[in-house]
Protein backbone atom coordinates (compact mmCIF):
# COMPACT_ATOMS: atom_id res chain seq x y z
CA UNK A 1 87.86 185.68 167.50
CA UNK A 2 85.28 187.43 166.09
CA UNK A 3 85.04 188.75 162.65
CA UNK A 4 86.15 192.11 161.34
CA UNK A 5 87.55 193.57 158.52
CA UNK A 6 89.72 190.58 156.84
CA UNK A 7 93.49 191.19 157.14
CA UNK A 8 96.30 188.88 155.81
CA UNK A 9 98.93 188.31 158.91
CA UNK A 10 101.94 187.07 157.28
CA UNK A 11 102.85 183.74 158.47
CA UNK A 12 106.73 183.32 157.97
CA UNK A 13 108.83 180.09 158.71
CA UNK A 14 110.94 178.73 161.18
CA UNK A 15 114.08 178.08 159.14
CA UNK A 16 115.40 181.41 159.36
CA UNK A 17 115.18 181.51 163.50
CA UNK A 18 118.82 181.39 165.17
CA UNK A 19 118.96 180.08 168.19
CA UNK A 20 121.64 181.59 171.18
CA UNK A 21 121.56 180.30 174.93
CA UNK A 22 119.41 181.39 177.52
CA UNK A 23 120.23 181.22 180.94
CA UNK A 24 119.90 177.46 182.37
CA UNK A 25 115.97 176.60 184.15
CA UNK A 26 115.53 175.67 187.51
CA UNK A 27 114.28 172.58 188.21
CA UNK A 28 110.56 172.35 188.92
CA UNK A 29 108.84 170.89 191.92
CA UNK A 30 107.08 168.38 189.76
CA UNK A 31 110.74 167.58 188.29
CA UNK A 32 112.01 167.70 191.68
CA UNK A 33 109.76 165.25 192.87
CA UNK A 34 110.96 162.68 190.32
CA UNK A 35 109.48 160.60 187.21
CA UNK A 36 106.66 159.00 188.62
CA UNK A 37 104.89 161.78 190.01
CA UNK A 38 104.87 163.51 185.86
CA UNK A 39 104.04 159.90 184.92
CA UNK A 40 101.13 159.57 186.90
CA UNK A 41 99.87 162.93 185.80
CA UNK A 42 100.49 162.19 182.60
CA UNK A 43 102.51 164.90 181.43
CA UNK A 44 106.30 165.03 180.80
CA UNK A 45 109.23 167.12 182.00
CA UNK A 46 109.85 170.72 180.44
CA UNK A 47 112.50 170.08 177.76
CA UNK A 48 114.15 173.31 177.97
CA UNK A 49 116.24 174.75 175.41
CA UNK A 50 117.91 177.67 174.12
CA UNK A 51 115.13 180.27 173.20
CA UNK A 52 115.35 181.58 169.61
CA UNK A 53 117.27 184.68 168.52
CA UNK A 54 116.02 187.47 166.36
CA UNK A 55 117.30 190.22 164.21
CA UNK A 56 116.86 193.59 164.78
CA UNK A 57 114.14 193.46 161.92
CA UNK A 58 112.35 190.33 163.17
CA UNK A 59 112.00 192.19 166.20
CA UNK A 60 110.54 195.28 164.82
CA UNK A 61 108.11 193.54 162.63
CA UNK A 62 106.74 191.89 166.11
CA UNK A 63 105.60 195.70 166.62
CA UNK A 64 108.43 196.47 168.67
CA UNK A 65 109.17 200.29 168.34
CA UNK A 66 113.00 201.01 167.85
CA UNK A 67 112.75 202.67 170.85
CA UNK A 68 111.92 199.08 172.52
CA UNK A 69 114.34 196.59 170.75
CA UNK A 70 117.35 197.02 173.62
CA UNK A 71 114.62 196.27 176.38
CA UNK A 72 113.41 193.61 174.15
CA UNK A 73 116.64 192.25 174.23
CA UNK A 74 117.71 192.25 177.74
CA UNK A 75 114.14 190.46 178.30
CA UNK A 76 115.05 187.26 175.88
CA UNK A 77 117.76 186.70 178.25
CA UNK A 78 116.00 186.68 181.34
CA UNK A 79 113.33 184.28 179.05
CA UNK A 80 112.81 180.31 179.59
CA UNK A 81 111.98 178.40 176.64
CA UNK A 82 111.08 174.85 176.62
CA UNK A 83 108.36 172.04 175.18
CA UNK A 84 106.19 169.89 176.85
CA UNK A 85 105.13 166.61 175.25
CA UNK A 86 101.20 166.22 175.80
CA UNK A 87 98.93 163.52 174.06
CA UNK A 88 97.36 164.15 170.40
CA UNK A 89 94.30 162.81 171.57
CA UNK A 90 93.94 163.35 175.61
CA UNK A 91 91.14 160.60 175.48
CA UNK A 92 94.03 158.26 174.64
CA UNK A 93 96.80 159.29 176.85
CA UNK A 94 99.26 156.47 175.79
CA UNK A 95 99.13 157.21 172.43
CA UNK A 96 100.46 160.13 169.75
CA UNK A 97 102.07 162.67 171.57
CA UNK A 98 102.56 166.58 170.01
CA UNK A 99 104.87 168.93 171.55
CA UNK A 100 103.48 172.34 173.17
CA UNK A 101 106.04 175.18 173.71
CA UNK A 102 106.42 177.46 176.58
CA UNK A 103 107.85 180.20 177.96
CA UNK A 104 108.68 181.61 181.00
CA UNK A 105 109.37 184.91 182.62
CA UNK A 106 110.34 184.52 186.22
CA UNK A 107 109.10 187.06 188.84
CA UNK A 108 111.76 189.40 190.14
CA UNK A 109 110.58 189.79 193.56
CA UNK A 110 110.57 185.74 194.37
CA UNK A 111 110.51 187.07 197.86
CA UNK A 112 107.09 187.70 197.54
CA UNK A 113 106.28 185.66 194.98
CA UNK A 114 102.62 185.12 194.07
CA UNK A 115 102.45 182.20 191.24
CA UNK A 116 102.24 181.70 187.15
CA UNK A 117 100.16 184.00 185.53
CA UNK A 118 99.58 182.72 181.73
CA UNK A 119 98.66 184.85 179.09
CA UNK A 120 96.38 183.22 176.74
CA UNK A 121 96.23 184.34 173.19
CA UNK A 122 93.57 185.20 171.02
CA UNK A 123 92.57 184.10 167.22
CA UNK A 124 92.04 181.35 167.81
CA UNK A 125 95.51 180.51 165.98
CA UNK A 126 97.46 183.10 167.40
CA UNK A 127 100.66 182.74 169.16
CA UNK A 128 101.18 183.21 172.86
CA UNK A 129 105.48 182.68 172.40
CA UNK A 130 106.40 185.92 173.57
CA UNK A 131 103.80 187.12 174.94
CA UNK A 132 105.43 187.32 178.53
CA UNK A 133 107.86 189.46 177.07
CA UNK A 134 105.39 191.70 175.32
CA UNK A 135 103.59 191.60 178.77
CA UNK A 136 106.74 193.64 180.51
CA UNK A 137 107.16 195.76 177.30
CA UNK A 138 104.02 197.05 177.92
CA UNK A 139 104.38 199.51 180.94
CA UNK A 140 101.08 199.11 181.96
CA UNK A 141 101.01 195.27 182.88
CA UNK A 142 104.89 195.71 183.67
CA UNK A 143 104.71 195.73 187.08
CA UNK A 144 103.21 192.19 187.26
CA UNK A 145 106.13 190.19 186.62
CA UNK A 146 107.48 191.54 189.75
CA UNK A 147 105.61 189.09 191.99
CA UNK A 148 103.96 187.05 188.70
CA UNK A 149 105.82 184.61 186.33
CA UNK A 150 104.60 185.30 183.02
CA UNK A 151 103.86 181.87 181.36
CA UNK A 152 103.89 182.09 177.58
CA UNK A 153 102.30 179.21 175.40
CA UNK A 154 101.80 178.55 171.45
CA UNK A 155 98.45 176.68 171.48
CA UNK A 156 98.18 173.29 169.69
CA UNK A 157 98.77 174.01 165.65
CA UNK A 158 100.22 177.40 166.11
CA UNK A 159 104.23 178.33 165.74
CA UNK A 160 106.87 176.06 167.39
CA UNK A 161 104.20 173.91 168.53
CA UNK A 162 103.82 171.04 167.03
CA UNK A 163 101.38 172.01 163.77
CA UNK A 164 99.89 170.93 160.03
CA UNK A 165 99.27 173.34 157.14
CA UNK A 166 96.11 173.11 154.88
CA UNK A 167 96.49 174.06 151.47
CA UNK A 168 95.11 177.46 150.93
CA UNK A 169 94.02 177.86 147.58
CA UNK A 170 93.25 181.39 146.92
CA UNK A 171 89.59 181.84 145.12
CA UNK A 172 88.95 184.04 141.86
CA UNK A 173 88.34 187.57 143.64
CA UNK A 174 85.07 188.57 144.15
CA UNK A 175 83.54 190.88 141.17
CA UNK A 176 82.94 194.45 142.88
CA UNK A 177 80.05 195.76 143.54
CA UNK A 178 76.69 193.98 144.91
CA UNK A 179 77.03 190.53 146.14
CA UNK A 180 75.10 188.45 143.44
CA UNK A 181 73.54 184.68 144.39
CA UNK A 182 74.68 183.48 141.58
CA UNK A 183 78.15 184.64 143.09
CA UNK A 184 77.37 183.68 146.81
CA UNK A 185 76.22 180.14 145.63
CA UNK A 186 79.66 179.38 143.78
CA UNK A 187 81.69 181.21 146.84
CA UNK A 188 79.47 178.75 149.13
CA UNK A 189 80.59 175.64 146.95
CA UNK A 190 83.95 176.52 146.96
CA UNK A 191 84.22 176.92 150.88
CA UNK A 192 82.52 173.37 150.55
CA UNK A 193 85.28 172.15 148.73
CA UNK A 194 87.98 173.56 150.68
CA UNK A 195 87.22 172.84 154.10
CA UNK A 196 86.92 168.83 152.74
CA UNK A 197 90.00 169.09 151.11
CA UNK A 198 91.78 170.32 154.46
CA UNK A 199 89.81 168.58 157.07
CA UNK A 200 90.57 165.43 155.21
CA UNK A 201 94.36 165.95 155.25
CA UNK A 202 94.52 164.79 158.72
CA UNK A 203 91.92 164.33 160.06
CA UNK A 204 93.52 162.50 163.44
CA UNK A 205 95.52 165.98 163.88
CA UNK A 206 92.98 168.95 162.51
CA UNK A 207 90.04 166.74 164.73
CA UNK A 208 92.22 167.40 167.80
CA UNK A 209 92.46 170.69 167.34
CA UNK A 210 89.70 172.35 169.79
CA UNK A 211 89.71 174.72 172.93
CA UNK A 212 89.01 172.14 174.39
CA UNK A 213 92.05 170.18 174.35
CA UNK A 214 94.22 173.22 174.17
CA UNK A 215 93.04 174.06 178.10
CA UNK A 216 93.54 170.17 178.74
CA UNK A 217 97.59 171.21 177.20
CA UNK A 218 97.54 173.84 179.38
CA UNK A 219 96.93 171.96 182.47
CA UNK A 220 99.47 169.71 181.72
CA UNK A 221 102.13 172.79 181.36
CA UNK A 222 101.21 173.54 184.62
CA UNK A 223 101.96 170.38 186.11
CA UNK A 224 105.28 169.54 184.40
CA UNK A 225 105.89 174.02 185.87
CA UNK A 226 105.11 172.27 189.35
CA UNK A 227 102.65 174.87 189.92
CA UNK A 228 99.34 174.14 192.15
CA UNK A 229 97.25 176.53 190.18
CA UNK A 230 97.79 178.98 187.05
CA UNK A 231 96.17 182.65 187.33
CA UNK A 232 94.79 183.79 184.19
CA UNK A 233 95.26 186.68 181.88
CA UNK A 234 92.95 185.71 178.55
CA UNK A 235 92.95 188.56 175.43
CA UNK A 236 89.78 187.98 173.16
CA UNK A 237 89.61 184.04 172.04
CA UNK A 238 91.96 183.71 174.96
CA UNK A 239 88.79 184.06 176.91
CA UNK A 240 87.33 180.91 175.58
CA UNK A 241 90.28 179.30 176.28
CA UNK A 242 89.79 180.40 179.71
CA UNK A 243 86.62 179.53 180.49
CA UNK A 244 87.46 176.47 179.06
CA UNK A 245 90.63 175.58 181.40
CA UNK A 246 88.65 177.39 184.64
CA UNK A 247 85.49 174.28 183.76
CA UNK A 248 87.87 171.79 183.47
CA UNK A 249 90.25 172.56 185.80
CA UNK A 250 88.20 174.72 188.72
CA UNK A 251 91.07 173.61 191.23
CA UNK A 252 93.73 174.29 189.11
CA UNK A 253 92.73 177.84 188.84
CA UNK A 254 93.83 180.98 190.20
CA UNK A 255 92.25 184.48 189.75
CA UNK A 256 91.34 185.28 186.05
CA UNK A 257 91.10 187.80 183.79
CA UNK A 258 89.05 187.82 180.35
CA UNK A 259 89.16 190.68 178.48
CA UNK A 260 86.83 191.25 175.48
CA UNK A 261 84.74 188.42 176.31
CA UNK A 262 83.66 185.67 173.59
CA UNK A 263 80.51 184.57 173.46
CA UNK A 264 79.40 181.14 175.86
CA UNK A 265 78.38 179.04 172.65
CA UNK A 266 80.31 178.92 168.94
CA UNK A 267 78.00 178.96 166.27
CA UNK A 268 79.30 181.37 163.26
CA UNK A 269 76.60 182.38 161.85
CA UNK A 270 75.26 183.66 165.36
CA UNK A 271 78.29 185.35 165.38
CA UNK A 272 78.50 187.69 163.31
CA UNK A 273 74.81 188.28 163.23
CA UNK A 274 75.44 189.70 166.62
CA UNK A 275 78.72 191.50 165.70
CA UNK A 276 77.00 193.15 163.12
CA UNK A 277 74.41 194.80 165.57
CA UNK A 278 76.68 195.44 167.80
CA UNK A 279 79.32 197.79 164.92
CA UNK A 280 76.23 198.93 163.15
CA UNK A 281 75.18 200.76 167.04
CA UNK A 282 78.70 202.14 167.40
CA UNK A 283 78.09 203.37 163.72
CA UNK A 284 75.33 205.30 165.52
CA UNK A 285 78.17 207.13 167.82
CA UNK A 286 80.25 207.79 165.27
CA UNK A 287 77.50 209.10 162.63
CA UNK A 288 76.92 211.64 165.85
CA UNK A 289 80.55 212.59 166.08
CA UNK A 290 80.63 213.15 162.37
CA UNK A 291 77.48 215.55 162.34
CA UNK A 292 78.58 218.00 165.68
CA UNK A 293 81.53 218.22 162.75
CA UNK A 294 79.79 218.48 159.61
CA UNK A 295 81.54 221.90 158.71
CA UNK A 296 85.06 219.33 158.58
CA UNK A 297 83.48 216.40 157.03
CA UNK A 298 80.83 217.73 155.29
CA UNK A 299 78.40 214.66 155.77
CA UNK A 300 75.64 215.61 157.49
CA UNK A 301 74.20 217.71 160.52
CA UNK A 302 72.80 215.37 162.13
CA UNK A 303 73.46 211.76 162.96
CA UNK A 304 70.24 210.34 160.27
CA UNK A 305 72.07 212.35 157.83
CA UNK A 306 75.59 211.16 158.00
CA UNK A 307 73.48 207.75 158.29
CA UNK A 308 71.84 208.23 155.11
CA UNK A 309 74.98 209.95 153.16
CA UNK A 310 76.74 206.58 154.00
CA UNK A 311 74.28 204.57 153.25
CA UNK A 312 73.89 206.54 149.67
CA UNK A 313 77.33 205.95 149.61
CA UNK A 314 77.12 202.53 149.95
CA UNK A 315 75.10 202.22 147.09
CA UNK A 316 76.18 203.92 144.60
CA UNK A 317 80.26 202.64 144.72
CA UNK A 318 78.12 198.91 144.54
CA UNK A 319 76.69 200.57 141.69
CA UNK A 320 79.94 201.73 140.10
CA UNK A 321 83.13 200.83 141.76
CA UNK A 322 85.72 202.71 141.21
CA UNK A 323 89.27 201.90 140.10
CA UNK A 324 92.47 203.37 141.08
CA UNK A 325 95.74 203.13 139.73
CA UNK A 326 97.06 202.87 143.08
CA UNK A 327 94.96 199.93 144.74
CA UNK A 328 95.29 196.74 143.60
CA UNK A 329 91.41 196.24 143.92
CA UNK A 330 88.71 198.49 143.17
CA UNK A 331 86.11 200.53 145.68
CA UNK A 332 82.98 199.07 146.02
CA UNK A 333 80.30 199.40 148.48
CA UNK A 334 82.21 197.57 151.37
CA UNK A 335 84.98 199.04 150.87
CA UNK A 336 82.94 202.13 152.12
CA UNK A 337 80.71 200.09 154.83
CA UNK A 338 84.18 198.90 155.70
CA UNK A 339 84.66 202.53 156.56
CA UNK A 340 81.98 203.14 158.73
CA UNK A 341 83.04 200.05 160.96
CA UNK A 342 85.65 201.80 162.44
CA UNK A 343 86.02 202.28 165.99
CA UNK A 344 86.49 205.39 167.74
CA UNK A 345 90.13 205.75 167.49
CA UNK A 346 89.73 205.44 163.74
CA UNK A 347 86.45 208.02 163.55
CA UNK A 348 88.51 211.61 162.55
CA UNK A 349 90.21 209.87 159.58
CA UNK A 350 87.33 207.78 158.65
CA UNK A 351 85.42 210.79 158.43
CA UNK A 352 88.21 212.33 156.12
CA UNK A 353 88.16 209.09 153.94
CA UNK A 354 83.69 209.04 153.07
CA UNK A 355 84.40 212.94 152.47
CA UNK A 356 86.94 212.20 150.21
CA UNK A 357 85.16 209.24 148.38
CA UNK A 358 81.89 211.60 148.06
CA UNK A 359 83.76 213.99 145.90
CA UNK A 360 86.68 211.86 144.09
CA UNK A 361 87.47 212.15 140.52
CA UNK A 362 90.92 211.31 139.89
CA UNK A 363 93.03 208.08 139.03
CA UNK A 364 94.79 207.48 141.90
CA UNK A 365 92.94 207.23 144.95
CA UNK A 366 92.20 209.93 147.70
CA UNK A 367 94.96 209.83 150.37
CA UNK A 368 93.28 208.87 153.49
CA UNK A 369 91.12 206.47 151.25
CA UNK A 370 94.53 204.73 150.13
CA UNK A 371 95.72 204.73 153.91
CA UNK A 372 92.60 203.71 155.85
CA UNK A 373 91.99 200.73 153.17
CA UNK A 374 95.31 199.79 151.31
CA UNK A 375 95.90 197.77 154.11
CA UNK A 376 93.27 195.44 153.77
CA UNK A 377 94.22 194.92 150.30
CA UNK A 378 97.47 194.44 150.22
CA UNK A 379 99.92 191.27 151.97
CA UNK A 380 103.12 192.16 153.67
CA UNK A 381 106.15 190.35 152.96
CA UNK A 382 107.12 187.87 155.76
CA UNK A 383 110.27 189.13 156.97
CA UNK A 384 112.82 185.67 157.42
CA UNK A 385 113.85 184.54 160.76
CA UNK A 386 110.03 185.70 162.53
CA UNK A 387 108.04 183.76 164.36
CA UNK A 388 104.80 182.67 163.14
CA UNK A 389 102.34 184.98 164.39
CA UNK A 390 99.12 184.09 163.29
CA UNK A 391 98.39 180.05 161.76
CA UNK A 392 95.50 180.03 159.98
CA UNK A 393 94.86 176.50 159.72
CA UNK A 394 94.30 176.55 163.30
CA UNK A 395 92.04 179.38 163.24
CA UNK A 396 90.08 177.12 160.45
CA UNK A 397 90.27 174.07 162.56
CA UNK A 398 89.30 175.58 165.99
CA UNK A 399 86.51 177.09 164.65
CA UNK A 400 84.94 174.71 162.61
CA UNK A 401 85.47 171.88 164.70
CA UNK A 402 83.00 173.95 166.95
CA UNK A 403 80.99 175.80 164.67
CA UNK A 404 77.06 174.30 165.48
CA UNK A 405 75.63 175.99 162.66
CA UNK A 406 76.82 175.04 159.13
CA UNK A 407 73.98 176.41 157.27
CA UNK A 408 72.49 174.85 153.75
CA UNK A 409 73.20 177.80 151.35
CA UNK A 410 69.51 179.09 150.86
CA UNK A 411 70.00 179.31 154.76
CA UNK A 412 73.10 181.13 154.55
CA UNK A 413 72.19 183.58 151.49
CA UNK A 414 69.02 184.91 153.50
CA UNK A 415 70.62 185.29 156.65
CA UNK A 416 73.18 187.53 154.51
CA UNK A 417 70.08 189.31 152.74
CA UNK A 418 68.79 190.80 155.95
CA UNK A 419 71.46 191.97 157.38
CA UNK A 420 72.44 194.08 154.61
CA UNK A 421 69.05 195.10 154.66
CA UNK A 422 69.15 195.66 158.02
CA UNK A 423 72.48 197.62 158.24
CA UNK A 424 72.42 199.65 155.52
CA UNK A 425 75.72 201.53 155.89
CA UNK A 426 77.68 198.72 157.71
CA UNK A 427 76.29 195.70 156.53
CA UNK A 428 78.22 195.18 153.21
CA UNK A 429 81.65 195.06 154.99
CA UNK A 430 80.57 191.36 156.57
CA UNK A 431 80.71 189.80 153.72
CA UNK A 432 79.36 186.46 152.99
CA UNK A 433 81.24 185.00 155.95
CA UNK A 434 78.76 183.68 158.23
CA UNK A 435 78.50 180.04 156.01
CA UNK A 436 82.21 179.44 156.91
CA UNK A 437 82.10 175.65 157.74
CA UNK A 438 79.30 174.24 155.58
CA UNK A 439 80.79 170.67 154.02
CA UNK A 440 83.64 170.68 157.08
CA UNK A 441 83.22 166.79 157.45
CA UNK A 442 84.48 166.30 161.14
CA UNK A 443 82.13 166.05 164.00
CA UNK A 444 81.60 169.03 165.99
CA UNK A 445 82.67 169.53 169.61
CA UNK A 446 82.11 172.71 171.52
CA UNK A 447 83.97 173.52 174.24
CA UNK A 448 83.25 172.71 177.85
CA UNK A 449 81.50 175.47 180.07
CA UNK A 450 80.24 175.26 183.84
CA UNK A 451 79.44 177.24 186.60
CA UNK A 452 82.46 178.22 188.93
CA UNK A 453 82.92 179.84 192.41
CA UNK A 454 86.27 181.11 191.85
CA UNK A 455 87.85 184.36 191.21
CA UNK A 456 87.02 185.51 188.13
CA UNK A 457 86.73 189.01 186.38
CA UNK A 458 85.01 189.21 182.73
CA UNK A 459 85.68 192.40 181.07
CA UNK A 460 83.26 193.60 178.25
CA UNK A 461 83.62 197.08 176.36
CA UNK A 462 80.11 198.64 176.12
CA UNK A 463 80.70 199.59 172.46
CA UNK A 464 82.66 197.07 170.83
CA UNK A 465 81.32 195.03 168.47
CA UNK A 466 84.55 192.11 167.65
CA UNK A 467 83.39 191.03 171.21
CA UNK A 468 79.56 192.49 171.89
CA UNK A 469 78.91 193.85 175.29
CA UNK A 470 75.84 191.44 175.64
CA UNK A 471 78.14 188.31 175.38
CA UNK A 472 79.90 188.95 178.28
CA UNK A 473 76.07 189.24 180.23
CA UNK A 474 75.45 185.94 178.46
CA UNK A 475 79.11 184.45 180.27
CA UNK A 476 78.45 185.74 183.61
CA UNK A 477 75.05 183.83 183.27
CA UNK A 478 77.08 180.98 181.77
CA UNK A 479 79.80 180.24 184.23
CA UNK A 480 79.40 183.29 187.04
CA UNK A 481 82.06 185.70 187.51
CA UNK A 482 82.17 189.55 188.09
CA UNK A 483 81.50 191.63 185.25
CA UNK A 484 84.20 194.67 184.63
CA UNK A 485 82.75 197.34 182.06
CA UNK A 486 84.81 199.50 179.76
CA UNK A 487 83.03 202.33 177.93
CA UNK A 488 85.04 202.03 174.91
CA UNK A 489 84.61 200.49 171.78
CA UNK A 490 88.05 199.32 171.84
CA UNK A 491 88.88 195.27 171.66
CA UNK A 492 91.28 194.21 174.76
CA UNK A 493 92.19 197.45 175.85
CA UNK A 494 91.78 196.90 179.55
CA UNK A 495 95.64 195.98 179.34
CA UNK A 496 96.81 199.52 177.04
CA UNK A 497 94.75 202.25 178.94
CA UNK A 498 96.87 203.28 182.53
CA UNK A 499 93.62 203.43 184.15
CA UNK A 500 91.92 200.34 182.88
CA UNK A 501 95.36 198.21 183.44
CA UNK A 502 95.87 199.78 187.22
CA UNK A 503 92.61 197.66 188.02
CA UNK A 504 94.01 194.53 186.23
CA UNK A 505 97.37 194.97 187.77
CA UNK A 506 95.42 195.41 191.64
CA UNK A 507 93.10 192.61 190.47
CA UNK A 508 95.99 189.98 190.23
CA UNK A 509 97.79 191.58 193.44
CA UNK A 510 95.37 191.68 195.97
CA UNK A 511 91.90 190.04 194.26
CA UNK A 512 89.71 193.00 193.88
CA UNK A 513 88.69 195.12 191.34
CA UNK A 514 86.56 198.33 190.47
CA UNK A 515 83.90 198.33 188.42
CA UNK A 516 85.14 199.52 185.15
CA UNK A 517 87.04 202.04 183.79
CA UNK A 518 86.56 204.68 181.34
CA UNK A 519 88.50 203.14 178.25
CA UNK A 520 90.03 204.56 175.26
CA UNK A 521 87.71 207.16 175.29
CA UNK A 522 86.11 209.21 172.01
CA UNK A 523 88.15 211.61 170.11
CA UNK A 524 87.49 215.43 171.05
């Protein structure tokens, strides 16, 4: 997943989960057709069991509006739940196994059933649990599970699949202001020492832990489902993971759907080098918006103004950060370059926020400046009994495992250098992130990508930058496919907006599709 403005996800335990029956599975075909045929495939049965049971709380801290908890409800009881044991290491099939769980969500019209559709999650790290039942919450992708089972997954290392935990030992926080080298060299030596220290805690398990191998898990669901092929509905990293399963598995796969393409190679430092360019060009729209409204903001009347007042803005909170009584972490300069990363839903009260910074004074901070960026500052509290959303060892492992760049720290510091040159009013909010894996001491193995004839749709949004537009160019060259353009800035909204998500719902019902769709929009 590509990076944006860090936030914690709160990652709670399993302990707290209470588990009630769900109604009893139907055999499979592949169960149906006995032992040997799973054997010889080399996956097991599903294992099904009761599916967990939440609280009213749990369920509203999944983002489930009030207004959605009975419907949330009455889904869990239509849901499957169940684990499939797959191999550790699928190179040595007769050795560890690890547990994957599933979900399912059967279609309602079998009449005219079509086949599994899996939803593949994004992070990587991210949990895919209940996303069948998020699927049908959302109205707009709804009317899919008529004809569709929605197939729900937790990749390898993520929730009640079978997983590991690195320590995570939280750094002194960085000084405000101006990123020094001085500072940059010890933050570099530190990430040194903490990717060792995990990668080395098992290594047999974190090593396994690549795209990869979670579309080789994936297959293996599918056979011990009993279904010929899986279609494929893949949300931001999902879409590695689906070009992934769609090179191993070309036979196995049914029409697919990538929204908010990643990039056809994993190096980090690439990355967000191209992230970067991409959010520092939407800056461009939104310094426009800002100046045919200077007479609200007050920033500039034209878009090299606002431009420059951010930029200026930039500089001087790096020059003198600013503390309030009410953050628990002063403004600096990416706090405001943080600001003028936003995306186009975001622009009218990121606006408000650089007005209010030019002018503030007081001890507590401005209220849109305490709304738009207490959140990045502060950690929820997990609530007990939820499922873990987000595992950020997995995210660690994924990405390393397949990071091919790993840059020496002279490497790393200049590559940094220029693109705060370079991007003079977004720049600061990236951070010293590109040297991520430098020191990570397991061997690197990116994920497997051909050319297919299949159905497949890859979905870029012209203005994002968490997923650049060009990537998706770069896939279609990669692997083929038809390209389906939003003109938003908005990651994996092809599935939220009514008219974006009437071509994905078509697409999956009849295989065609438009092509593109207006998007989020901008804000009048």
């Amino acid at each position: 997943m590509t990076k944006t403005r860090e936030r914690t996800m709160g990652m709670a335990g399993l302990a707290g989960a209470v588990l009630a029956l769900s109604l009893p599975a139907p055999a499979t075909a592949a169960e149906r057709a006995g032992p040997s045929a799973l054997a010889n495939s080399g996956a097991s049965s599903v294992q099904w069991k009761s599916c967990p049971s939440y609280s009213d709380e749990v369920i509203r801290s999944l983002r489930v509006t009030r207004e959605q908890v009975p419907a949330f409800r009455t889904l869990m009881k239509r849901l499957e739940c169940g684990t499939v044991g797959v191999p550790l290491n699928h190179r040595d099939p007769g050795g560890r196994k690890i547990d994957i769980a599933l979900t399912r969500l059967a279609a309602t019209d079998k009449a005219h059933r079509l086949g599994a559709l899996a939803v593949l999650p994004g992070g990587p790290g991210q949990s895919g649990y209940l996303d069948p039942v998020r699927s049908v919450l959302n109205k707009e992708t709804a009317a899919l599970n008529e004809r569709y089972d929605f197939i729900g997954f937790d990749p390898r290392g993520v929730g009640y699949s079978t997983k590991v935990a690195c320590p995570f030992s939280p750094g002194a926080p960085q000084e405000p202001g101006a990123l020094a080298k001085e500072a940059a060299r010890k933050m570099y030596d530190a990430q040194i020492a903490a990717n060792q220290k995990c990668a080395r805690s098992d290594p047999a398990f974190l090593g396994q832990l690549t795209t990869d191998n979670a579309a080789k898990d994936l297959d293996l669901v599918r056979t011990a489902l009993g279904e010929r092929q899986l279609n494929l509905l893949g949300l931001s990293w999902g879409t590695s993971l689906g070009m992934a399963y769609r090179s191993l598995f070309p036979g196995h796969t049914g029409r697919a759907f990538l929204d908010s393409v990643a990039p056809p190679w994993t190096d980090l430092m690439k990355h967000t080098k191209g992230s970067a360019q991409a959010a520092d060009r939407n800056f461009g729209r939104m310094a426009t918006w800002l100046s045919r409204r200077d007479d609200t903001y007050g920033l500039g009347a034209t878009a090299r103004q606002v431009r420059e007042q951010v930029a200026k803005l930039v500089r001087d909170y790096d020059k003198s950060p600013k503390t309030y009584t009410d953050l628990p972490r002063p403004i600096d300069g990416s706090a405001v370059a943080d600001l003028a990363k936003r995306i186009s839903t975001e622009w009218a009260r990121a606006g408000k926020a650089l007005a209010e910074l030019r002018t503030a004074t007081g001890t507590t901070a401005p209220p849109t400046v305490k709304e738009m960026l207490s959140g990045g500052q502060m950690m929820g509290t997990p609530v007990p009994g939820a499922p873990e959303t987000l595992n950020m060892t997995m995210n660690w492992a994924v990405k390393c495992n397949e990071d091919g760049s790993r840059p020496a720290f002279d490497t790393a510091w200049r590559a940094y250098q220029q693109l705060v040159k370079r991007h003079p009013a977004t720049g600061r909010s990236w951070g010293f992130g590109g040297a991520m894996c430098q020191g990570w001491p397991l061997p690197v193995r990116q994920p497997t990508l051909k050319r297919g004839s299949g159905s497949l749709v890859l979905a870029g949004h012209l203005y994002e930058f968490m997923s650049a537009y060009d990537w998706v160019l770069q896939a279609r060259r990669a692997i083929g496919g038809t390209v389906y353009t939003v003109a938003d800035d908005v990651h994996v909204s092809s599935i939220r907006v009514p008219e974006c998500a009437a071509d994905v719902v078509k697409y999956f019902e009849t295989g065609r599709i438009d092509a593109g769709c207006q998007g989020s929009g901008t804000p009048n």
